[in-house]
N, C-alpha and C. Protein backbone atom coordinates (compact mmCIF):
# COMPACT_ATOMS: atom_id res chain seq x y z
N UNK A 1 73.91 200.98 79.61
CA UNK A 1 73.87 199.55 79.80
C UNK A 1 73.86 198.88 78.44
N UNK A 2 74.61 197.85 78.09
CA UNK A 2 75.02 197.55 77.18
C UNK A 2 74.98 195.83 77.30
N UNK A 3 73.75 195.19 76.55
CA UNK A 3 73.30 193.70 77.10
C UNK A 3 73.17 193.23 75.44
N UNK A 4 73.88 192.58 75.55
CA UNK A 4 73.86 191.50 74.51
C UNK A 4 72.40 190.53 73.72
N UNK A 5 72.24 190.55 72.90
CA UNK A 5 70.51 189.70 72.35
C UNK A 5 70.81 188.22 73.36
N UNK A 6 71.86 187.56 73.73
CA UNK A 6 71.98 186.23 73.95
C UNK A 6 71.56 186.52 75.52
N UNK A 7 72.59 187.13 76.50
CA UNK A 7 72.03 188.13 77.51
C UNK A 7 70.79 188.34 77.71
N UNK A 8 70.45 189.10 77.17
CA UNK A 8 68.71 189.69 77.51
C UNK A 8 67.76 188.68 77.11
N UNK A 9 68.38 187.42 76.75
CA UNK A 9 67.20 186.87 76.13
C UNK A 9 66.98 185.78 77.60
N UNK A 10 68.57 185.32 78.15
CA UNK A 10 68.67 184.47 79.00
C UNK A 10 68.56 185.20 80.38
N UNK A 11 68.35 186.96 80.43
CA UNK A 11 67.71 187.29 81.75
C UNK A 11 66.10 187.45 81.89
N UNK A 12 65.95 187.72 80.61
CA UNK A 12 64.18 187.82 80.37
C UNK A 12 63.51 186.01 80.82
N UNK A 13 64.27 185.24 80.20
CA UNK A 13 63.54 183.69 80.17
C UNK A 13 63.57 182.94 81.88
N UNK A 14 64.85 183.92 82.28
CA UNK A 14 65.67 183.77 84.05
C UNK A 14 64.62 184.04 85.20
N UNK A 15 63.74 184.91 84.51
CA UNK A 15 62.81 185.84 84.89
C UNK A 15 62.99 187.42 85.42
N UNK A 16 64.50 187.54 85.18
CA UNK A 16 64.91 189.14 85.44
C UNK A 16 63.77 189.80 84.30
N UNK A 17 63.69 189.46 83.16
CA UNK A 17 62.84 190.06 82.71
C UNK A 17 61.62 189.57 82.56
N UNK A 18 60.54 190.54 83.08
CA UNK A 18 59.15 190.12 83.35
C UNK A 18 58.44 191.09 82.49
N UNK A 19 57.32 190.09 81.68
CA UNK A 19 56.21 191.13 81.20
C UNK A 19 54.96 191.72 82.38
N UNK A 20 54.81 193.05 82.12
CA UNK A 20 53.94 193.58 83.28
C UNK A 20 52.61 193.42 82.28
N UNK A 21 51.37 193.05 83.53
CA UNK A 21 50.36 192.10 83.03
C UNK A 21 49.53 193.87 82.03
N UNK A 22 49.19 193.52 81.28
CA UNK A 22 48.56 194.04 80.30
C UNK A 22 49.27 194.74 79.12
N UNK A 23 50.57 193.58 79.01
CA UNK A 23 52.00 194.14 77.99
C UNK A 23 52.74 195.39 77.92
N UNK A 24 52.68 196.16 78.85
CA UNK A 24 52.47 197.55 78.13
C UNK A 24 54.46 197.54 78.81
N UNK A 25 54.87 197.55 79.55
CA UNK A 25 56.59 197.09 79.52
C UNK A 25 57.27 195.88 80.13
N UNK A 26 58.11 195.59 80.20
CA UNK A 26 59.09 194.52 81.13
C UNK A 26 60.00 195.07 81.24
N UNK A 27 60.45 195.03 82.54
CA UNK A 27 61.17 195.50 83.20
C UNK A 27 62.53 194.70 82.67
N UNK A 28 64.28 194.96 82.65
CA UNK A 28 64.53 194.41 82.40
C UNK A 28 66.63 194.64 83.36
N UNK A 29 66.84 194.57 84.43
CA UNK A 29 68.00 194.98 85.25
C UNK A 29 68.03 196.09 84.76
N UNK A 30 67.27 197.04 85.46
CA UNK A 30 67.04 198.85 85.70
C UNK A 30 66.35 199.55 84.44
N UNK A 31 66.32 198.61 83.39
CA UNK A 31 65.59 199.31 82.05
C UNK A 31 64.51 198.84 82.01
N UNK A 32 63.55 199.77 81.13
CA UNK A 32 62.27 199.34 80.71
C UNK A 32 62.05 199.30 79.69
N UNK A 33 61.61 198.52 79.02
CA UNK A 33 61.20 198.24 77.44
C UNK A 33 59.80 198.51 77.42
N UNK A 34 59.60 199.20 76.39
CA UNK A 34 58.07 199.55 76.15
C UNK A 34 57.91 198.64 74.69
N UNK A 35 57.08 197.30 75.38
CA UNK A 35 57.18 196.59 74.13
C UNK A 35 56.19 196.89 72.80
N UNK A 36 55.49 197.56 73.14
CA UNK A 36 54.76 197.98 71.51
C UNK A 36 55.71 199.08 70.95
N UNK A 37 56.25 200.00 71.77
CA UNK A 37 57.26 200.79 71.13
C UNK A 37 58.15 199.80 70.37
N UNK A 38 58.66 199.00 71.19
CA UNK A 38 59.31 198.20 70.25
C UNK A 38 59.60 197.56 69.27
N UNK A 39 57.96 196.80 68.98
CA UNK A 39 57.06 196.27 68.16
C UNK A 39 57.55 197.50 67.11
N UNK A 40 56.73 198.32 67.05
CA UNK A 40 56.72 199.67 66.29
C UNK A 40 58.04 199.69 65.55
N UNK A 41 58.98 199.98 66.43
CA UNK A 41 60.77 200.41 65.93
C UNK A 41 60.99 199.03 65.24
N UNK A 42 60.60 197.87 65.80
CA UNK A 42 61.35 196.01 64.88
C UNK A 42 60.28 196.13 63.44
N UNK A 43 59.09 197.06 63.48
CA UNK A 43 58.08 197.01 62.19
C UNK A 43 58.93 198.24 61.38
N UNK A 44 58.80 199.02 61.66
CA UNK A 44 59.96 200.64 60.84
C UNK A 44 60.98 199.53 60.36
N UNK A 45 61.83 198.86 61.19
CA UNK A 45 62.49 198.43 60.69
C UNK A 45 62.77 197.40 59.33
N UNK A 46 61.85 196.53 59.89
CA UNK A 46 61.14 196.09 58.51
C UNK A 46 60.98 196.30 57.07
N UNK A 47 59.83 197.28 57.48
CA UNK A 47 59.36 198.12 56.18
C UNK A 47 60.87 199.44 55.50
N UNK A 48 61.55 199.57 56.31
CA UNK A 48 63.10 200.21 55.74
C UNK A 48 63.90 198.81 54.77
N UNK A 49 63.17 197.53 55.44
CA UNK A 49 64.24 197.03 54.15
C UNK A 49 63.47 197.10 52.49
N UNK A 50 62.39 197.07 53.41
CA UNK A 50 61.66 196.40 51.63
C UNK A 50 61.60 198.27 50.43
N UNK A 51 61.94 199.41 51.61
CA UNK A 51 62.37 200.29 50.35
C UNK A 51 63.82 200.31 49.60
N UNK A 52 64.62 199.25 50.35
CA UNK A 52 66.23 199.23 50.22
C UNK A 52 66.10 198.25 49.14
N UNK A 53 65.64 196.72 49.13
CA UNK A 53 65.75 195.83 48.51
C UNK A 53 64.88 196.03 47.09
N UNK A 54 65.56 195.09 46.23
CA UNK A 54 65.36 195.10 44.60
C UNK A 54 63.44 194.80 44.61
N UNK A 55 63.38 195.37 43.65
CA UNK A 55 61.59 195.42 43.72
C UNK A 55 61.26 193.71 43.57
N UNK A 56 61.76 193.16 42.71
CA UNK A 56 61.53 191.94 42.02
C UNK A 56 62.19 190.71 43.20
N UNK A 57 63.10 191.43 44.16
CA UNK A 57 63.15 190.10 45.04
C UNK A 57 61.82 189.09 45.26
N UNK A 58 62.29 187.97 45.08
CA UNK A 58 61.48 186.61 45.51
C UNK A 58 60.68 187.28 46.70
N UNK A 59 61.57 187.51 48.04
CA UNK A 59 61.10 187.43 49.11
C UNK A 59 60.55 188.66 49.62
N UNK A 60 60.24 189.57 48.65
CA UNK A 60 59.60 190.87 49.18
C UNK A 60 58.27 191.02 49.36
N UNK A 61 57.20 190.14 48.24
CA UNK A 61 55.80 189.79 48.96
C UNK A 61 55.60 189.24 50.40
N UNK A 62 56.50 188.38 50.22
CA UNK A 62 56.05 187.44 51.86
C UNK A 62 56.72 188.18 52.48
N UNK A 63 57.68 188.99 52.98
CA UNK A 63 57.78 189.86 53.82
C UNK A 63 56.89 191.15 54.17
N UNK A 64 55.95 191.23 53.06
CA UNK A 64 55.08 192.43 53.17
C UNK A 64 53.83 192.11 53.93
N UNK A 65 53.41 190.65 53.23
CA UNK A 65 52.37 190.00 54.35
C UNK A 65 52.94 189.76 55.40
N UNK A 66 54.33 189.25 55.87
CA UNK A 66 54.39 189.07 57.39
C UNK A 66 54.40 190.41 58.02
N UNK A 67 54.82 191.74 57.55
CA UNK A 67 54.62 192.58 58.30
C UNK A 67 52.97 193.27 58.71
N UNK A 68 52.58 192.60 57.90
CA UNK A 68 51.12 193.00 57.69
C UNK A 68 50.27 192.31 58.62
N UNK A 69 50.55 190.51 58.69
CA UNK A 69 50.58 189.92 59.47
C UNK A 69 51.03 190.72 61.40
N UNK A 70 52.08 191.19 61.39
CA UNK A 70 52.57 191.70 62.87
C UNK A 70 51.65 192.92 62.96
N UNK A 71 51.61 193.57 61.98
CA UNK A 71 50.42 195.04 62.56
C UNK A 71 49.00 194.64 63.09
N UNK A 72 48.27 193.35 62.04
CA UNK A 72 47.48 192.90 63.01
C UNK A 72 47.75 192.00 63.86
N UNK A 73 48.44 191.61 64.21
CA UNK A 73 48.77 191.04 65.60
C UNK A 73 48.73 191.82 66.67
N UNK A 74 49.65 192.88 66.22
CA UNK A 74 49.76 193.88 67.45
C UNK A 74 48.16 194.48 67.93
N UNK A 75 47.95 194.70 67.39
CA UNK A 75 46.39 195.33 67.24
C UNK A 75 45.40 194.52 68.20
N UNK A 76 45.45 193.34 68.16
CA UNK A 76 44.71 192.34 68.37
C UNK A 76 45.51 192.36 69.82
N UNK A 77 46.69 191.69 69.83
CA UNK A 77 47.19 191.53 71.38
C UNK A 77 46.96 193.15 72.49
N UNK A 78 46.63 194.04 71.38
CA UNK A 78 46.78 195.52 72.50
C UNK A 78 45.03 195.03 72.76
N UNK A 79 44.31 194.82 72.06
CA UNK A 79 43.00 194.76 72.58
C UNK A 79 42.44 193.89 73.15
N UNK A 80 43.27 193.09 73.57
CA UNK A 80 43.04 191.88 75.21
C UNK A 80 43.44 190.45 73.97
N UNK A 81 44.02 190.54 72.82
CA UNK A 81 44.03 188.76 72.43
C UNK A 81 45.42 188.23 73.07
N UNK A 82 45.73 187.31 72.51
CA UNK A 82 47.04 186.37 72.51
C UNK A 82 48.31 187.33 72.37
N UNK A 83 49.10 187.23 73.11
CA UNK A 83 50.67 187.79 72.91
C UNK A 83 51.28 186.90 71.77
N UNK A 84 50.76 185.26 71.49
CA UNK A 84 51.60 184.42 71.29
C UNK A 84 51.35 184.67 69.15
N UNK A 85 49.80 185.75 69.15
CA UNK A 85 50.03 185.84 67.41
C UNK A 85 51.04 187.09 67.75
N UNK A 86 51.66 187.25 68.40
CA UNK A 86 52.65 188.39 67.83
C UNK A 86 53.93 187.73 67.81
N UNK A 87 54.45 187.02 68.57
CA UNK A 87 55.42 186.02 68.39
C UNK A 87 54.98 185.52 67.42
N UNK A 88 54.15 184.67 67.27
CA UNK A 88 54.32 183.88 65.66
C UNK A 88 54.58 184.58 64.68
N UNK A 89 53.88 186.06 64.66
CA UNK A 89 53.82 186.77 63.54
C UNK A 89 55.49 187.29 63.12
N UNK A 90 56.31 187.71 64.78
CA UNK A 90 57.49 187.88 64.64
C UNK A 90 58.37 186.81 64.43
N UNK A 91 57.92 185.50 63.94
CA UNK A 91 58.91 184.31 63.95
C UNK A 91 58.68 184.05 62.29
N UNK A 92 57.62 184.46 62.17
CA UNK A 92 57.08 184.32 60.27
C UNK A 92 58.13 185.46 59.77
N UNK A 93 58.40 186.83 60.36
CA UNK A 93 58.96 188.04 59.62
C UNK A 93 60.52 187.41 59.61
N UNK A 94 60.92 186.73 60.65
CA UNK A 94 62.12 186.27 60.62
C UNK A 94 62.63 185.15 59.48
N UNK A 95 61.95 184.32 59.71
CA UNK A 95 61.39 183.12 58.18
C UNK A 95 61.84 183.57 57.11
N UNK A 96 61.41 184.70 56.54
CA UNK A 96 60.66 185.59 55.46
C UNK A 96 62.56 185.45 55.63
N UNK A 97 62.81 186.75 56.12
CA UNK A 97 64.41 187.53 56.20
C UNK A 97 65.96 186.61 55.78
N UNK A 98 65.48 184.92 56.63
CA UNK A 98 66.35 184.25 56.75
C UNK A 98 66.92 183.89 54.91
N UNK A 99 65.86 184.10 54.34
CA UNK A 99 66.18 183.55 53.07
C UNK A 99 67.13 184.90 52.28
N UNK A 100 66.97 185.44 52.52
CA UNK A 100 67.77 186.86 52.06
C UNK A 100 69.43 186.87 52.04
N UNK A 101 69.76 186.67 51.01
CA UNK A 101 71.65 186.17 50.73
C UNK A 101 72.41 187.47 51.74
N UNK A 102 73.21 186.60 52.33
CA UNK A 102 74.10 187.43 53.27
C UNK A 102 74.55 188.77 52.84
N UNK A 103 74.68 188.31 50.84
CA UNK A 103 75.87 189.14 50.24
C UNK A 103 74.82 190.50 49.77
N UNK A 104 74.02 190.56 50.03
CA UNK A 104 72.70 191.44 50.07
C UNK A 104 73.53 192.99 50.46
N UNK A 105 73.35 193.97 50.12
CA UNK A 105 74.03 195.20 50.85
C UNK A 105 73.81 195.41 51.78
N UNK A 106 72.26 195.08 52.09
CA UNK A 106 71.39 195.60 53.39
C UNK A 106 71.58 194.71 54.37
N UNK A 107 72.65 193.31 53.99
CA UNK A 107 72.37 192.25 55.29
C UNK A 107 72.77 192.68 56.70
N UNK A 108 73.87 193.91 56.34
CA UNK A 108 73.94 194.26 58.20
C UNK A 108 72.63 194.31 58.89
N UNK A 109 71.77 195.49 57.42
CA UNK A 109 70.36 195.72 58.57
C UNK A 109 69.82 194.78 58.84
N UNK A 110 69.71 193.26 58.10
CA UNK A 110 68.72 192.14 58.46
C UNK A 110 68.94 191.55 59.50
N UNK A 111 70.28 191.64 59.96
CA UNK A 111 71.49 190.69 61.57
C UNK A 111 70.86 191.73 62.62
N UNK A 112 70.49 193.24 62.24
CA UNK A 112 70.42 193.79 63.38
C UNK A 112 68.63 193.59 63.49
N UNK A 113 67.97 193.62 62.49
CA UNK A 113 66.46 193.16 62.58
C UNK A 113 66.06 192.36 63.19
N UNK A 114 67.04 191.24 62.76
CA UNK A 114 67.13 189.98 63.72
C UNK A 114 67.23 190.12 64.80
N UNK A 115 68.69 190.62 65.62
CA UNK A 115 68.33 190.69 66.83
C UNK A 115 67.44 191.88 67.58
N UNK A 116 66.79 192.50 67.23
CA UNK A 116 66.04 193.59 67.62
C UNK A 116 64.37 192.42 67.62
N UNK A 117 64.11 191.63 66.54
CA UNK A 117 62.97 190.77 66.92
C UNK A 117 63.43 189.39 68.33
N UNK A 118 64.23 189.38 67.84
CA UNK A 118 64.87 188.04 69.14
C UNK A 118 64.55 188.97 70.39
N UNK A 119 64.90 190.59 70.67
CA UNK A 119 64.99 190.98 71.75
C UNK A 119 63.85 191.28 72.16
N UNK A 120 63.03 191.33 71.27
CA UNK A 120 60.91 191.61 71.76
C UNK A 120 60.40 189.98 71.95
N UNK A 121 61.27 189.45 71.42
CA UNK A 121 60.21 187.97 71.48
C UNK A 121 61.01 188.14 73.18
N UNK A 122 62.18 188.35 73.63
CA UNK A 122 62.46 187.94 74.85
C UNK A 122 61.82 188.66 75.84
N UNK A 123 61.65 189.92 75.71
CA UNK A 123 60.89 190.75 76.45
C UNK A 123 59.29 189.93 76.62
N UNK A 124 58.85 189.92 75.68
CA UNK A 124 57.72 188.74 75.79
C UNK A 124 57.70 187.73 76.79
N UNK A 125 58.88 186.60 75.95
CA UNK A 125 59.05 185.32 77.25
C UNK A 125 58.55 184.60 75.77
N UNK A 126 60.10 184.17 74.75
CA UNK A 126 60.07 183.21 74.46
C UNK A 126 59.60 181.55 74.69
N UNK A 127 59.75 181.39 75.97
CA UNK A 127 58.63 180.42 76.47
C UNK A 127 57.43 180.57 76.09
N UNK A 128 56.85 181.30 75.81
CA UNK A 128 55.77 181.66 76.04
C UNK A 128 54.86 180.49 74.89
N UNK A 129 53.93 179.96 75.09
CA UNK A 129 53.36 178.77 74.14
C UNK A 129 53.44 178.91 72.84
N UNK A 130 53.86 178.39 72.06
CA UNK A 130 54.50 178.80 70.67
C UNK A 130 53.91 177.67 69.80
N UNK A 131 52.63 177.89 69.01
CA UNK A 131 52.13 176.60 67.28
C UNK A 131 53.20 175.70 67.03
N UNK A 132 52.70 175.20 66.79
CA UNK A 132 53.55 173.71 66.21
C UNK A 132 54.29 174.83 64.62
N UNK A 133 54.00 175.47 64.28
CA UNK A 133 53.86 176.37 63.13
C UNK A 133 55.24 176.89 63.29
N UNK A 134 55.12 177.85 64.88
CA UNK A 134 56.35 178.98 65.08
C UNK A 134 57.36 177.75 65.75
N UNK A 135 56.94 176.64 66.17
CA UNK A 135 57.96 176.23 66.01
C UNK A 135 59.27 175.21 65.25
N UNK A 136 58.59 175.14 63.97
CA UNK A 136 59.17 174.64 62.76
C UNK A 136 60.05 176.12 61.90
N UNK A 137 59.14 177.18 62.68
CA UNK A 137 59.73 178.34 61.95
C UNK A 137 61.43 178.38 62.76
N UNK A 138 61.36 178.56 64.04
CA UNK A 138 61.99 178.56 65.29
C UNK A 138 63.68 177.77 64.10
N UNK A 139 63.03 176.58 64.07
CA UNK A 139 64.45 175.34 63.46
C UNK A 139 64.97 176.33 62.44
N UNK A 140 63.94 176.79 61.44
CA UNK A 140 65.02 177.22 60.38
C UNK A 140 65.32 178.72 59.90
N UNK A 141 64.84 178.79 61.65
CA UNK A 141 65.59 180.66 62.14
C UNK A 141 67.02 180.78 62.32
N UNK A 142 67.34 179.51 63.66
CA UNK A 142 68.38 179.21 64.45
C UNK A 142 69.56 178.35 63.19
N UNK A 143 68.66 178.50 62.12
CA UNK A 143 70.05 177.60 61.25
C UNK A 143 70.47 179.11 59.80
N UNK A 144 69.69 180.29 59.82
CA UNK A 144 70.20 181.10 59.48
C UNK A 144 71.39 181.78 59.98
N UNK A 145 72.13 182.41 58.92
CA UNK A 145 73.36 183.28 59.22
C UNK A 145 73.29 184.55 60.15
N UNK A 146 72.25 185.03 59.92
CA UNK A 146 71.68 185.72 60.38
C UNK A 146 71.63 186.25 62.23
N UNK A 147 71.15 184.85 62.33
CA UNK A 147 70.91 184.36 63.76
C UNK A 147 72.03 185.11 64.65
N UNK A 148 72.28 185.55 66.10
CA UNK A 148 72.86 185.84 66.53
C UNK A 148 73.85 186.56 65.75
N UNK A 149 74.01 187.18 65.09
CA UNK A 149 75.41 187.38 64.04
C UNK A 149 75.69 188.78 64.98
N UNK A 150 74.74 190.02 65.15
CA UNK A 150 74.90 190.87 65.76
C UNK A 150 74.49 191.06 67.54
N UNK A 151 75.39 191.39 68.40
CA UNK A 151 74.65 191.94 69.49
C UNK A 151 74.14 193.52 69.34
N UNK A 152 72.68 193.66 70.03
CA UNK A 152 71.94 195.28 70.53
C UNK A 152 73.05 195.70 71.17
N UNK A 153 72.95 197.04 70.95
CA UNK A 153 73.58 198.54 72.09
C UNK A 153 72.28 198.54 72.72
N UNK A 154 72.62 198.61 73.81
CA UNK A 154 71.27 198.80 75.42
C UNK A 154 71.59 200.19 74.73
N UNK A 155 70.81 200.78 76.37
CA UNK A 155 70.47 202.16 76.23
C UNK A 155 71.46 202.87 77.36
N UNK A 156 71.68 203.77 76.63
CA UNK A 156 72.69 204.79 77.12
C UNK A 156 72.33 206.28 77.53
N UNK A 157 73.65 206.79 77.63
CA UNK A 157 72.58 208.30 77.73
C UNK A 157 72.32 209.03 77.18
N UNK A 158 72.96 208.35 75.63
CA UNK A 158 72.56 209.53 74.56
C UNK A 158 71.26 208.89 73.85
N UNK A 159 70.88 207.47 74.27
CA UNK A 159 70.19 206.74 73.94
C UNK A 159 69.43 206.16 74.85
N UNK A 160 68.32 206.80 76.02
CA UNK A 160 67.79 206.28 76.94
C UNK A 160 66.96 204.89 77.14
N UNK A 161 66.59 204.76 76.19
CA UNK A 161 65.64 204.14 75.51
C UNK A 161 66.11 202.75 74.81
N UNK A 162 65.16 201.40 74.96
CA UNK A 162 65.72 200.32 74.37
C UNK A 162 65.71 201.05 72.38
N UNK A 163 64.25 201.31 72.36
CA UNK A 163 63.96 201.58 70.99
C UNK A 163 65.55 203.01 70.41
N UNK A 164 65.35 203.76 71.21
CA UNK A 164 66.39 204.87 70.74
C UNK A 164 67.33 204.40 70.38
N UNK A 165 68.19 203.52 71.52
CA UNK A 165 68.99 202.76 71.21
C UNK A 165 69.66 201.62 70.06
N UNK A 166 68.09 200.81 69.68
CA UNK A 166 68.01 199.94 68.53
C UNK A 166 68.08 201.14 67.37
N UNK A 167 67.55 202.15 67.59
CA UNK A 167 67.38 203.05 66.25
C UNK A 167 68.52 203.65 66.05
N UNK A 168 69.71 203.74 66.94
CA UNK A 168 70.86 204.39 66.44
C UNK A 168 71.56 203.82 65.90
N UNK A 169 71.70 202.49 66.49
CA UNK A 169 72.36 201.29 66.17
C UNK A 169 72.16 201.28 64.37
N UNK A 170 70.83 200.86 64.67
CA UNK A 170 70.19 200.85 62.19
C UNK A 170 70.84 201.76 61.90
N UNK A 171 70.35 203.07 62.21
CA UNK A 171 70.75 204.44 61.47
C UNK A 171 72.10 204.58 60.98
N UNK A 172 73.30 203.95 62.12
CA UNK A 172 74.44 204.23 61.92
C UNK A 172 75.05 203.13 61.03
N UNK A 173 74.31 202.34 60.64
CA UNK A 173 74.83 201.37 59.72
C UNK A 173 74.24 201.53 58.72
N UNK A 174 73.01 202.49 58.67
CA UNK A 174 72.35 202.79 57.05
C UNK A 174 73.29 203.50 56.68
N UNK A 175 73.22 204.45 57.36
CA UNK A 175 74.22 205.42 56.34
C UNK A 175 75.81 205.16 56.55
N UNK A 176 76.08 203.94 57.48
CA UNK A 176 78.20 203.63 56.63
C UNK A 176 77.30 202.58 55.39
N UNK A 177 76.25 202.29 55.21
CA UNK A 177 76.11 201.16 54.19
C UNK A 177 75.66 202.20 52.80
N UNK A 178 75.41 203.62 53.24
CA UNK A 178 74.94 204.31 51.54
C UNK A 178 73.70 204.02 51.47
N UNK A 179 72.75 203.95 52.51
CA UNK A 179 71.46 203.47 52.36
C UNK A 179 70.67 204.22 53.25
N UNK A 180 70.70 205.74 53.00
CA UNK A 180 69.77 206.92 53.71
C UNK A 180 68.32 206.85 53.89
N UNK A 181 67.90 205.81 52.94
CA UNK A 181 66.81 205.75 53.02
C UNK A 181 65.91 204.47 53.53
N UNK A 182 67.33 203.57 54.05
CA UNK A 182 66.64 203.11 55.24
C UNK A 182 66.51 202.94 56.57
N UNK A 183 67.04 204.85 56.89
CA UNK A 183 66.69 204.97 58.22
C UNK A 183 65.53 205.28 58.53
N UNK A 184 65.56 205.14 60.00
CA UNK A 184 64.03 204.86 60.76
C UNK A 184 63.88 205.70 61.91
C-alpha cells in the first residue's frame, strides 16, 4: 500500500485514521502505525542529519535541542502527559530543518524527514490542540521548500511496516546521495 503524506494526512484528519486511546497505534485503511516506533525512526532520522551536515552549520544547535526537546516529549506523552508536546516538539524539529538551503547534499533526506514528521503528526490528528507557538511554527513550515516536496512509500511486502518502509525509503537515498552514514 502505497499512500501519499497529503493522503494519509487527509484520511487520518477524515477519521480513517484513529489514534487508539493510550497512543500506542492508529489504525490507518488495513495498516497500523506504531506511533512511538515512529517517533523513534522520524528521531534516527534526525540525528542521521546532524552526522551528515557541516559541524559549524548555524542550524545544527537548534536542531539538537529540538531533538532533545522530542525525546522528552516522547517520554512524557508515553507516561500519561499531553500528545500535543510531541507535536509541538515535532513542529519545532521541522522549524529548525526549514531553514536548511535546498542546495544542501542531504536536502533529499530533509523532504523525506519532512514528510515522515507530517505523517506522525497525522497519525496523531493534526487537529489535535496546537500553542499559539506550533502554530506560528505551522505558517513558516507550509512556506518551506521542503513542505510536501516528497511523498512516503506505505508498506509493502518487503517492507511491512510504516517505519520499515520510511527506513528504506532514507536508506535508499543515503546511499544514491554518497552519504552511508546517514543511514538508519
Amino acid at each position: 500500500m502505497q499512500v501519499s503524506r497529503r493522503e494519509f494526512g487527509k484520511l487520518a484528519l477524515a477519521g480513517a485514521g484513529t489514534l487508539a486511546i493510550g497512543g500506542a497505534t492508529a489504525p490507518l485503511e488495513g495498516c497500523t502505525i506504531n506511533i512511538t516506533a515512529a517517533i523513534n525512526t522520524v528521531l534516527n532520522s534526525a540525528l542521521a542529519i546532524l552526522k551528515v551536515a557541516e559541524p559549524n552549520a548555524t542550524w545544527t544547535a537548534a536542531l539538537a535541542s529540538a531533538i532533545a526537546a522530542l525525546q522528552q516529549a516522547e517520554t512524557s506523552w508515553q507516561n500519561g502527559g499531553a500528545a500535543t508536546l510531541v507535536i509541538d516538539a515535532l513542529n519545532t524539529i521541522e522549524a529548525v530543518l526549514a531553514v536548511i538551503p535546498v542546495t544542501a547534499v542531504y536536502s533529499p533526506l530533509i523532504a523525506i524527514l519532512f514528510a515522515g514528521i507530517e505523517a506522525v503528526m497525522a497519525a496523531f490528528g493534526l487537529a489535535a490542540q496546537l500553542s499559539a507557538e506550533a502554530m506560528r511554527k505551522r505558517t513558516v513550515i507550509a512556506k518551506s521548500p521542503y513542505y510536501r516536496m516528497v511523498p512516503l512509500h506505505g508498506p509493502s511486502f518487503a517492507h511491512p511496516t510504516w517505519q520499515g518502509a520510511y527506513r528504506a525509503q532514507w536508506n535508499t537515498e543515503a546511499v544514491a546521495l554518497n552519504l552511508p552514514q546517514a543511514k538508519i
